[in-house]
PDB file of N, CA and C in Angstrom:
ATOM      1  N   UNK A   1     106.505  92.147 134.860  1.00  0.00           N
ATOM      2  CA  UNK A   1     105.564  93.217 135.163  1.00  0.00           C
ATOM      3  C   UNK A   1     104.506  93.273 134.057  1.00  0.00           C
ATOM      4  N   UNK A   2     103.537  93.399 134.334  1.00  0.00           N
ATOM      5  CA  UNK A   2     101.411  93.715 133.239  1.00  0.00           C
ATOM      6  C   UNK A   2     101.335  95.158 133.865  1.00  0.00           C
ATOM      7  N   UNK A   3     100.467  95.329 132.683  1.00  0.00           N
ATOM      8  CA  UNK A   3      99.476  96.348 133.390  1.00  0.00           C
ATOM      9  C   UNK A   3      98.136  95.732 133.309  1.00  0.00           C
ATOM     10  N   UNK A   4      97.623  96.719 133.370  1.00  0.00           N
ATOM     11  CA  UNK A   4      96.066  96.391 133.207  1.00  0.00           C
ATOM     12  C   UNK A   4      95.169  96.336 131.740  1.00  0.00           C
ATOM     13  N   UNK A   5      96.109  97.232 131.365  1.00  0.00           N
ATOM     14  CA  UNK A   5      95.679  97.570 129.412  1.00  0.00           C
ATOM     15  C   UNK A   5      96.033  96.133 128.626  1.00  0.00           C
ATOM     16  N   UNK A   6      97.386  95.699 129.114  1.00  0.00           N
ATOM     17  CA  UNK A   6      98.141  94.293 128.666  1.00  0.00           C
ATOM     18  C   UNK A   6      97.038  93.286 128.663  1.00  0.00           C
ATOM     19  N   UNK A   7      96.454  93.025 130.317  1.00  0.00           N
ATOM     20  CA  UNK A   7      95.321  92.047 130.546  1.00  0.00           C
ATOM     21  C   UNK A   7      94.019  92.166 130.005  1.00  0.00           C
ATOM     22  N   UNK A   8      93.894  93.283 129.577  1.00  0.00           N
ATOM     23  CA  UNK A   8      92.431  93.495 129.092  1.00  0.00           C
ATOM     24  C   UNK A   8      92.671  93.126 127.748  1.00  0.00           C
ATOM     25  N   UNK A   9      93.480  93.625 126.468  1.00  0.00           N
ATOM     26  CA  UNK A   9      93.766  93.308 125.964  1.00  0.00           C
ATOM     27  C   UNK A   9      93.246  92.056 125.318  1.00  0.00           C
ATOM     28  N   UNK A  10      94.102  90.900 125.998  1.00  0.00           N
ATOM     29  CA  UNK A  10      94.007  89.394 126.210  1.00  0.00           C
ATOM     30  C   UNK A  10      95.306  89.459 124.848  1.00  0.00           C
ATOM     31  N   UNK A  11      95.204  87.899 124.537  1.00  0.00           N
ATOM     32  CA  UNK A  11      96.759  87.363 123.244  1.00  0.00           C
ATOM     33  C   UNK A  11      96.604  86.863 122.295  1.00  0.00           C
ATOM     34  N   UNK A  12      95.047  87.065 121.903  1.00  0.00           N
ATOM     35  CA  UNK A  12      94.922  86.518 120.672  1.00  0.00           C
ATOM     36  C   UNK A  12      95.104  87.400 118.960  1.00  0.00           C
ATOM     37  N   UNK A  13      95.623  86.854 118.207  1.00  0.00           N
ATOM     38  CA  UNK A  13      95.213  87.372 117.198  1.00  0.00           C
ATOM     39  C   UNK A  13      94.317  87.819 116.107  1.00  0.00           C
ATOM     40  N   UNK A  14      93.632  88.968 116.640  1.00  0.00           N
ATOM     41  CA  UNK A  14      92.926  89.323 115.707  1.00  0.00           C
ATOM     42  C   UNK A  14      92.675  89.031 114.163  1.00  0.00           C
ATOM     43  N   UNK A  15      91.863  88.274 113.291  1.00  0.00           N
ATOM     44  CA  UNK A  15      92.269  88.649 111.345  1.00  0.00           C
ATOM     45  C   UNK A  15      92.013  89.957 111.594  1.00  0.00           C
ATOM     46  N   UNK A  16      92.769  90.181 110.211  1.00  0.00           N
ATOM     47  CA  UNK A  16      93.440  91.252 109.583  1.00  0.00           C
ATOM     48  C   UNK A  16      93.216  91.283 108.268  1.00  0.00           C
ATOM     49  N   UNK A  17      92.667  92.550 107.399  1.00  0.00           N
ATOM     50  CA  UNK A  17      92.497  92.379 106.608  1.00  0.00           C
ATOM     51  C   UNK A  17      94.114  92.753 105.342  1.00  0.00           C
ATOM     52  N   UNK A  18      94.974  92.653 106.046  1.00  0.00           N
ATOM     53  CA  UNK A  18      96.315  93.088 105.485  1.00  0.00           C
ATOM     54  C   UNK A  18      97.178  91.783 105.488  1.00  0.00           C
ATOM     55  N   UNK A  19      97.525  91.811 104.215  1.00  0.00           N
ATOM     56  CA  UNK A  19      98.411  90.470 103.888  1.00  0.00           C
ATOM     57  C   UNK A  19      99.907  90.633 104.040  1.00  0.00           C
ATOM     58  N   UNK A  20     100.408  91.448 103.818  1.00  0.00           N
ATOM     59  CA  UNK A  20     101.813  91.878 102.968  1.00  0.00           C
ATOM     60  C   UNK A  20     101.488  93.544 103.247  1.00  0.00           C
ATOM     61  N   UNK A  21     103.158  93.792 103.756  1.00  0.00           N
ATOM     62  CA  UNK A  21     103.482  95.143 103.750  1.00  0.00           C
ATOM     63  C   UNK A  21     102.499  96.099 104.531  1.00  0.00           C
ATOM     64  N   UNK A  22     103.392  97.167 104.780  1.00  0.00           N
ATOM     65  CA  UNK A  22     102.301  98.384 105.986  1.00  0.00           C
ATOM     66  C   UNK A  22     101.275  99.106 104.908  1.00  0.00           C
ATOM     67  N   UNK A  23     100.309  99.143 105.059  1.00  0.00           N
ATOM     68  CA  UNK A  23      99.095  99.479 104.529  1.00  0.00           C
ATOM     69  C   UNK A  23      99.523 100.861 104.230  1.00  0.00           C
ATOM     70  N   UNK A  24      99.941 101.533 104.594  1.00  0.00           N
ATOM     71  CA  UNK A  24     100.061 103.132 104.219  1.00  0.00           C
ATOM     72  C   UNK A  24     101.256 103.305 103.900  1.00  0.00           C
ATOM     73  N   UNK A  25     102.287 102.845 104.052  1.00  0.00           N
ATOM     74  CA  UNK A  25     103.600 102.902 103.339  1.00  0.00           C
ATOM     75  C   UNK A  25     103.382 102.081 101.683  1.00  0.00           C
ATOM     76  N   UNK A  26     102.852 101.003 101.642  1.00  0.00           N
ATOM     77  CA  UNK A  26     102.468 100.626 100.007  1.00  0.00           C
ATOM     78  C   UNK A  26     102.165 101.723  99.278  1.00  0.00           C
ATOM     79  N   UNK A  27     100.985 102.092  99.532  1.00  0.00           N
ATOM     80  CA  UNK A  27     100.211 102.344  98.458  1.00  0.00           C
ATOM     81  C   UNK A  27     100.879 103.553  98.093  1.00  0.00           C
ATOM     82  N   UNK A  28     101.682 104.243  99.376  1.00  0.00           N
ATOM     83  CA  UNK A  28     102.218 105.325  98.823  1.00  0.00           C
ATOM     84  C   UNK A  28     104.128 105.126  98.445  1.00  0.00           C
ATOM     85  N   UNK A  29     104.437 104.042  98.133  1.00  0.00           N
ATOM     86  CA  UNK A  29     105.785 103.484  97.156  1.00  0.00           C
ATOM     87  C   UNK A  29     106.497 103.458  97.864  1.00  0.00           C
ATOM     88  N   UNK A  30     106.056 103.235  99.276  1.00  0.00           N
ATOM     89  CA  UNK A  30     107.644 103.102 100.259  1.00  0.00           C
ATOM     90  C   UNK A  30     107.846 101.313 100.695  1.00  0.00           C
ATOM     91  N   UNK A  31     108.466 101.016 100.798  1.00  0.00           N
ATOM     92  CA  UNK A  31     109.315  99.916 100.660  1.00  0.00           C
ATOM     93  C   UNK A  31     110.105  99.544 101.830  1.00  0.00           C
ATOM     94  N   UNK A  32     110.318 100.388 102.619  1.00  0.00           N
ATOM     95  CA  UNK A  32     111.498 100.359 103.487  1.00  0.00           C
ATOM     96  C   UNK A  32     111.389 100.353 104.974  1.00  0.00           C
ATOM     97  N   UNK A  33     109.788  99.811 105.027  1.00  0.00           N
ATOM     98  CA  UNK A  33     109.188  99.277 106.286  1.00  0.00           C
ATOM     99  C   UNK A  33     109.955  98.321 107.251  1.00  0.00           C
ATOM    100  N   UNK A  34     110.056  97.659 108.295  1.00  0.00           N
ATOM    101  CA  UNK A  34     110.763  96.880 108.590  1.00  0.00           C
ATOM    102  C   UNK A  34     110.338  95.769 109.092  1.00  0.00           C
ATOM    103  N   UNK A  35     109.030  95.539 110.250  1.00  0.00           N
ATOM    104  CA  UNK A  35     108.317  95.122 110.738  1.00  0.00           C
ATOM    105  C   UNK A  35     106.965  95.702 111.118  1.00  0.00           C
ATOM    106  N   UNK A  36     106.051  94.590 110.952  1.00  0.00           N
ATOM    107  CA  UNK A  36     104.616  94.979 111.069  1.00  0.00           C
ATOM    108  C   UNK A  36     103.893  94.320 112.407  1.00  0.00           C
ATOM    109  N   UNK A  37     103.269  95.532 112.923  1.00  0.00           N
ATOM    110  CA  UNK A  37     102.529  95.597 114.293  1.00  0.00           C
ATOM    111  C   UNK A  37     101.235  95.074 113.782  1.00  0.00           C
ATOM    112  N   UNK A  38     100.197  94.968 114.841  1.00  0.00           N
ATOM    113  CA  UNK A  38      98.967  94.721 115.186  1.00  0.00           C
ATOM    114  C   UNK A  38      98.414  95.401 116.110  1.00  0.00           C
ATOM    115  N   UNK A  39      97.716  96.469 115.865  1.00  0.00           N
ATOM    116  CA  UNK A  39      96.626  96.686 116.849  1.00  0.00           C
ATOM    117  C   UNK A  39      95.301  95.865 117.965  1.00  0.00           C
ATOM    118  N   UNK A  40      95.622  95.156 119.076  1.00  0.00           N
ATOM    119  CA  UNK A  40      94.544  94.863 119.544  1.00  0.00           C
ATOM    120  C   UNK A  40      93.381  95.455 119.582  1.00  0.00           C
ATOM    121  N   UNK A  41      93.406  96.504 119.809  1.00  0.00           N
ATOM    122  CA  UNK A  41      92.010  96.993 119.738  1.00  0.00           C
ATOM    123  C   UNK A  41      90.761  97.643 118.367  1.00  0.00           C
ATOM    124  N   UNK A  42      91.655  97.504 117.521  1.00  0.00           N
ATOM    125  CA  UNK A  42      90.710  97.366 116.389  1.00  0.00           C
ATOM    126  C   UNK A  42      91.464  96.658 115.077  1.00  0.00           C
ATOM    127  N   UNK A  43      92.627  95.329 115.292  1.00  0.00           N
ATOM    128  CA  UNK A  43      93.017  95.326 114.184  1.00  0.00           C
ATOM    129  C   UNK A  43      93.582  95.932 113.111  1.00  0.00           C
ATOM    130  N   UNK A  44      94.186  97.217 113.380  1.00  0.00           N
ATOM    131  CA  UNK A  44      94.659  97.772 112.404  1.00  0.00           C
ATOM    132  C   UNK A  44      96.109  97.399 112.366  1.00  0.00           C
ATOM    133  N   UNK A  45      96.908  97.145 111.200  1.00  0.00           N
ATOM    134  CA  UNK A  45      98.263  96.564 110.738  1.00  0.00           C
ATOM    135  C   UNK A  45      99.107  97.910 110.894  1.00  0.00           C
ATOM    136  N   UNK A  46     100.271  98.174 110.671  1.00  0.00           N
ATOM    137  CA  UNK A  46     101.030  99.451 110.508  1.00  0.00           C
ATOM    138  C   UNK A  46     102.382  99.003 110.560  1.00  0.00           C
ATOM    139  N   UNK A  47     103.787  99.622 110.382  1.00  0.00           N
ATOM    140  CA  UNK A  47     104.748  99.432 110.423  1.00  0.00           C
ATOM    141  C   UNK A  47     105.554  99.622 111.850  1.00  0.00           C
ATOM    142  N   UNK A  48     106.278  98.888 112.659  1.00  0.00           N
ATOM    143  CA  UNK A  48     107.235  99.519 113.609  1.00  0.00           C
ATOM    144  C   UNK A  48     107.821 100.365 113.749  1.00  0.00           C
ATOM    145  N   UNK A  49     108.263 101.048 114.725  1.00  0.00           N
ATOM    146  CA  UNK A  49     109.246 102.151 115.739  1.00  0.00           C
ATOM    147  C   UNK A  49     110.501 101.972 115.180  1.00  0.00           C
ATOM    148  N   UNK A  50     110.956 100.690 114.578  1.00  0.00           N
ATOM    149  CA  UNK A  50     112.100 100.780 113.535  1.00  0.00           C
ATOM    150  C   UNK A  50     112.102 101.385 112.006  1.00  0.00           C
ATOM    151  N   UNK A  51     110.916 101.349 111.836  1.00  0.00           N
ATOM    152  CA  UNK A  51     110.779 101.735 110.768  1.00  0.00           C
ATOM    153  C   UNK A  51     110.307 103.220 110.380  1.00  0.00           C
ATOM    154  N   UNK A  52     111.048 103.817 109.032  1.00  0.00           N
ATOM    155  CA  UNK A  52     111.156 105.126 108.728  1.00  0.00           C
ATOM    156  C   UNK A  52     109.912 106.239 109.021  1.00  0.00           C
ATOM    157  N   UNK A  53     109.165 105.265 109.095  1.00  0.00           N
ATOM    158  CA  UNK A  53     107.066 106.456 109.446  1.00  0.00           C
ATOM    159  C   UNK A  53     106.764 106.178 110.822  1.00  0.00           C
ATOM    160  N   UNK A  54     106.863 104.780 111.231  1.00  0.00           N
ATOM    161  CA  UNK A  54     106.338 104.300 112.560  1.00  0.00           C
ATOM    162  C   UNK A  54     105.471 104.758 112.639  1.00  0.00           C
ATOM    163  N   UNK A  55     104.649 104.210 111.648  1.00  0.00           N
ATOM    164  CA  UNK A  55     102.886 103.959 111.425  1.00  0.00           C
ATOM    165  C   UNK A  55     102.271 103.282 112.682  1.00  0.00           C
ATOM    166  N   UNK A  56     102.903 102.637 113.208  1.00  0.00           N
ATOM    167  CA  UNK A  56     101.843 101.745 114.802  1.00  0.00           C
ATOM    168  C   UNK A  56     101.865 102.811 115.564  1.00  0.00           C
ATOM    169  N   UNK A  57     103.036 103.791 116.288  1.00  0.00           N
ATOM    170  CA  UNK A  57     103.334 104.902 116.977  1.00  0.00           C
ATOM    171  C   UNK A  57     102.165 105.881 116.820  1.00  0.00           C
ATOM    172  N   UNK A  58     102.091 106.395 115.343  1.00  0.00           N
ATOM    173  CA  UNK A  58     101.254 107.245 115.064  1.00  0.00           C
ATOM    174  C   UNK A  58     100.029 107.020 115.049  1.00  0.00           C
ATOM    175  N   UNK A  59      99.770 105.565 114.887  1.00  0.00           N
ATOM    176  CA  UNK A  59      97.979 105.288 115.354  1.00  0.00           C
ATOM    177  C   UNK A  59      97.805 105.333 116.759  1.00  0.00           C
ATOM    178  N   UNK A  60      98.917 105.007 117.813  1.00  0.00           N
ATOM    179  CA  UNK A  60      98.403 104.643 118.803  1.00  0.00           C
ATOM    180  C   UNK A  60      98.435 106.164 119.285  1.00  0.00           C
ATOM    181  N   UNK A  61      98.661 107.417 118.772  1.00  0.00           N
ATOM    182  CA  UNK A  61      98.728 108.860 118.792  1.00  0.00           C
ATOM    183  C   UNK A  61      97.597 109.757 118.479  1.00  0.00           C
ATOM    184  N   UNK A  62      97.270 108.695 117.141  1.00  0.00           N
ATOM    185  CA  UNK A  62      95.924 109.391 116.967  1.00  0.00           C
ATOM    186  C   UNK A  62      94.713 108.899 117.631  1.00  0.00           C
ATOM    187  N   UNK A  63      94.521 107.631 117.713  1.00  0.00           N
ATOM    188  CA  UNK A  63      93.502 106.808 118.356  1.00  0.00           C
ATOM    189  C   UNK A  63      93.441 106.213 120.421  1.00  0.00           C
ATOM    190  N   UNK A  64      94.795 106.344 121.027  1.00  0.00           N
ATOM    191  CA  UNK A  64      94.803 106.071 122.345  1.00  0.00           C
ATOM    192  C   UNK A  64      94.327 104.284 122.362  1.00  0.00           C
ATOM    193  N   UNK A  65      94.629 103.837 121.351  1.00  0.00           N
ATOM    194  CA  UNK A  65      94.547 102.034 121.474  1.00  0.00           C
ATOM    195  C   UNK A  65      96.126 102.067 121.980  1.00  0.00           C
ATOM    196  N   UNK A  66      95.617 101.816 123.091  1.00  0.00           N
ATOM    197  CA  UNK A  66      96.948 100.961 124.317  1.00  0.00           C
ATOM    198  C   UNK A  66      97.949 100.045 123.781  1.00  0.00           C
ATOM    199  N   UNK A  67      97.140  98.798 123.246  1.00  0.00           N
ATOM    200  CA  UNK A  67      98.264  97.671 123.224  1.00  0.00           C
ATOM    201  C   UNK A  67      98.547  97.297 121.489  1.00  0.00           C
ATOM    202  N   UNK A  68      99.455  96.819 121.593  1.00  0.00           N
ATOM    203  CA  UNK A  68      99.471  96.429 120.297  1.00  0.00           C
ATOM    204  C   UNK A  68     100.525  94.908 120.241  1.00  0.00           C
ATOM    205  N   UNK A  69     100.820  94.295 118.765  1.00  0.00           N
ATOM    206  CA  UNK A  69     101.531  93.383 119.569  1.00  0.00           C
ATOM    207  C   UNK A  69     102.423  93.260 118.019  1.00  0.00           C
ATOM    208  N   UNK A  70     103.202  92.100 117.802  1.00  0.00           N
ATOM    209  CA  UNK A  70     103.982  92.013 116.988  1.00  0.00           C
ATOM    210  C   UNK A  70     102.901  91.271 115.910  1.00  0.00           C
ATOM    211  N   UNK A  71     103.303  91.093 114.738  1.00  0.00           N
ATOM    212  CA  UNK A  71     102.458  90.526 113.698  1.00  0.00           C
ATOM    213  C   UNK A  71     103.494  89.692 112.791  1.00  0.00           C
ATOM    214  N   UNK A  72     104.282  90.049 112.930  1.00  0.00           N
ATOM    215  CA  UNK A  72     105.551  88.688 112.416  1.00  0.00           C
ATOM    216  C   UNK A  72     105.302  87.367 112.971  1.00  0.00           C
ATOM    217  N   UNK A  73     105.777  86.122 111.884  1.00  0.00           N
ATOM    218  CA  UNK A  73     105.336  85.173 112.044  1.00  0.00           C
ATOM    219  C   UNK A  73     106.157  84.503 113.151  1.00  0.00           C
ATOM    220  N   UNK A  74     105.434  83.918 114.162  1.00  0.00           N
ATOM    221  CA  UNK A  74     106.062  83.365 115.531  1.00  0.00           C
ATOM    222  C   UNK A  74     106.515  83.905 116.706  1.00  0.00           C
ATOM    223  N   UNK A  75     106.242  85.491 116.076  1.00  0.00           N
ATOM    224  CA  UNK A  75     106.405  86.084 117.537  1.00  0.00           C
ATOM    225  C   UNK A  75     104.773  86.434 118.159  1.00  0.00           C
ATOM    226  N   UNK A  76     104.992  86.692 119.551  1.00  0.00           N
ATOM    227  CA  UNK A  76     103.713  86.795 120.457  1.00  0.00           C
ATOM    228  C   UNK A  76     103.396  88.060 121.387  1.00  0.00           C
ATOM    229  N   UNK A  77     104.880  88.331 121.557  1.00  0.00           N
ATOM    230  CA  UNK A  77     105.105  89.488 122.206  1.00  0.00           C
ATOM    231  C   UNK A  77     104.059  90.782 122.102  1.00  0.00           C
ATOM    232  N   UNK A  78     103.414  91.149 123.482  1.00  0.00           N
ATOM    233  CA  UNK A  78     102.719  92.646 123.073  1.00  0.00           C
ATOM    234  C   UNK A  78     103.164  93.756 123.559  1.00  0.00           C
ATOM    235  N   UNK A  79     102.663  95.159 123.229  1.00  0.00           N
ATOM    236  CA  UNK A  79     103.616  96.189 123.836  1.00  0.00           C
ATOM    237  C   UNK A  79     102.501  96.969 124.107  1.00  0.00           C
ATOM    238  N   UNK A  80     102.219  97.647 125.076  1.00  0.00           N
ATOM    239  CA  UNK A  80     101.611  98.932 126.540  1.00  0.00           C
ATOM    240  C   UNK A  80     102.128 100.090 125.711  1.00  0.00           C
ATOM    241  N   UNK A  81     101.224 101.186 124.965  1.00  0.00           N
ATOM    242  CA  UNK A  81     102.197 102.217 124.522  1.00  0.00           C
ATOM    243  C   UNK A  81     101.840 102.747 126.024  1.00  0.00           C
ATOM    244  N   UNK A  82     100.862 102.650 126.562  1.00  0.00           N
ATOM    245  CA  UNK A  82     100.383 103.815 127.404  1.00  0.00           C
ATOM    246  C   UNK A  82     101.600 104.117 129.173  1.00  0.00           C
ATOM    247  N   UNK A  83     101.561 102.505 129.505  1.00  0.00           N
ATOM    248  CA  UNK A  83     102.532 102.064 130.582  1.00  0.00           C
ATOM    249  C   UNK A  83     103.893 101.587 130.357  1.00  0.00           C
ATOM    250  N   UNK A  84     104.134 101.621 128.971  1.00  0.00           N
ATOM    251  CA  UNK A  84     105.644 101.420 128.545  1.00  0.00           C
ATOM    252  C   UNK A  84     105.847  99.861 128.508  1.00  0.00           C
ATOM    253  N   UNK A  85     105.360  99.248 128.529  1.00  0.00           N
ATOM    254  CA  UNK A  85     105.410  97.960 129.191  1.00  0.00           C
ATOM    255  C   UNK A  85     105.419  96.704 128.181  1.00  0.00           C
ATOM    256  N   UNK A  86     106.202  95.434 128.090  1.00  0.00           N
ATOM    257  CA  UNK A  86     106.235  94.219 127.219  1.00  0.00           C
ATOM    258  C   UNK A  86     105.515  93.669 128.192  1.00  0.00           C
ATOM    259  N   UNK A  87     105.285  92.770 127.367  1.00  0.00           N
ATOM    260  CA  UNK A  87     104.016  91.603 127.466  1.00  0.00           C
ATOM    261  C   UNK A  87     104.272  90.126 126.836  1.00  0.00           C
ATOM    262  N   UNK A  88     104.504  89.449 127.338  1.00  0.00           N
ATOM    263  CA  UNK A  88     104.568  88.108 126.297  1.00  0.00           C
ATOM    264  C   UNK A  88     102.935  87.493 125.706  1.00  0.00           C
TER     265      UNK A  88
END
């Protein structure tokens, strides 16, 4: 199953200006991030739904950017906050 947000989207990876670690958990001494997302729609980095802030959650809360995708190395997978939905 797609939606429509998934396809618009598209699967490429955006650069990023974030190397290492969730951008807002660093700077403020947290450590205990787990995995890092990608925003399609403007590139912004953040931490996963596993992790203690779920910094991607809360952007896609404040901002309504739909898709987002994994940013770990070798995965491709994207995720629909809006339609609930995976995406390869």
């Amino acid at each position: 199953m797609t939606c429509q947000h998934l396809e618009d989207a598209g699967d490429a990876m955006p650069a990023s200006p974030y190397a290492a670690g969730c951008p807002e958990c660093v700077p403020a001494g947290f450590d205990d991030w787990v995995h890092l997302r990608l925003c399609l729609e403007c590139g912004y980095v953040a931490c996963c739904d596993s992790s203690p802030r779920r910094h991607m959650s809360r952007h896609h809360e404040r901002t309504g950017h739909p898709v987002m995708r994994s940013y770990e190395p070798g995965e491709t997978w994207r995720w629909c906050f809006v339609d609930e939905v995976l995406g390869a």
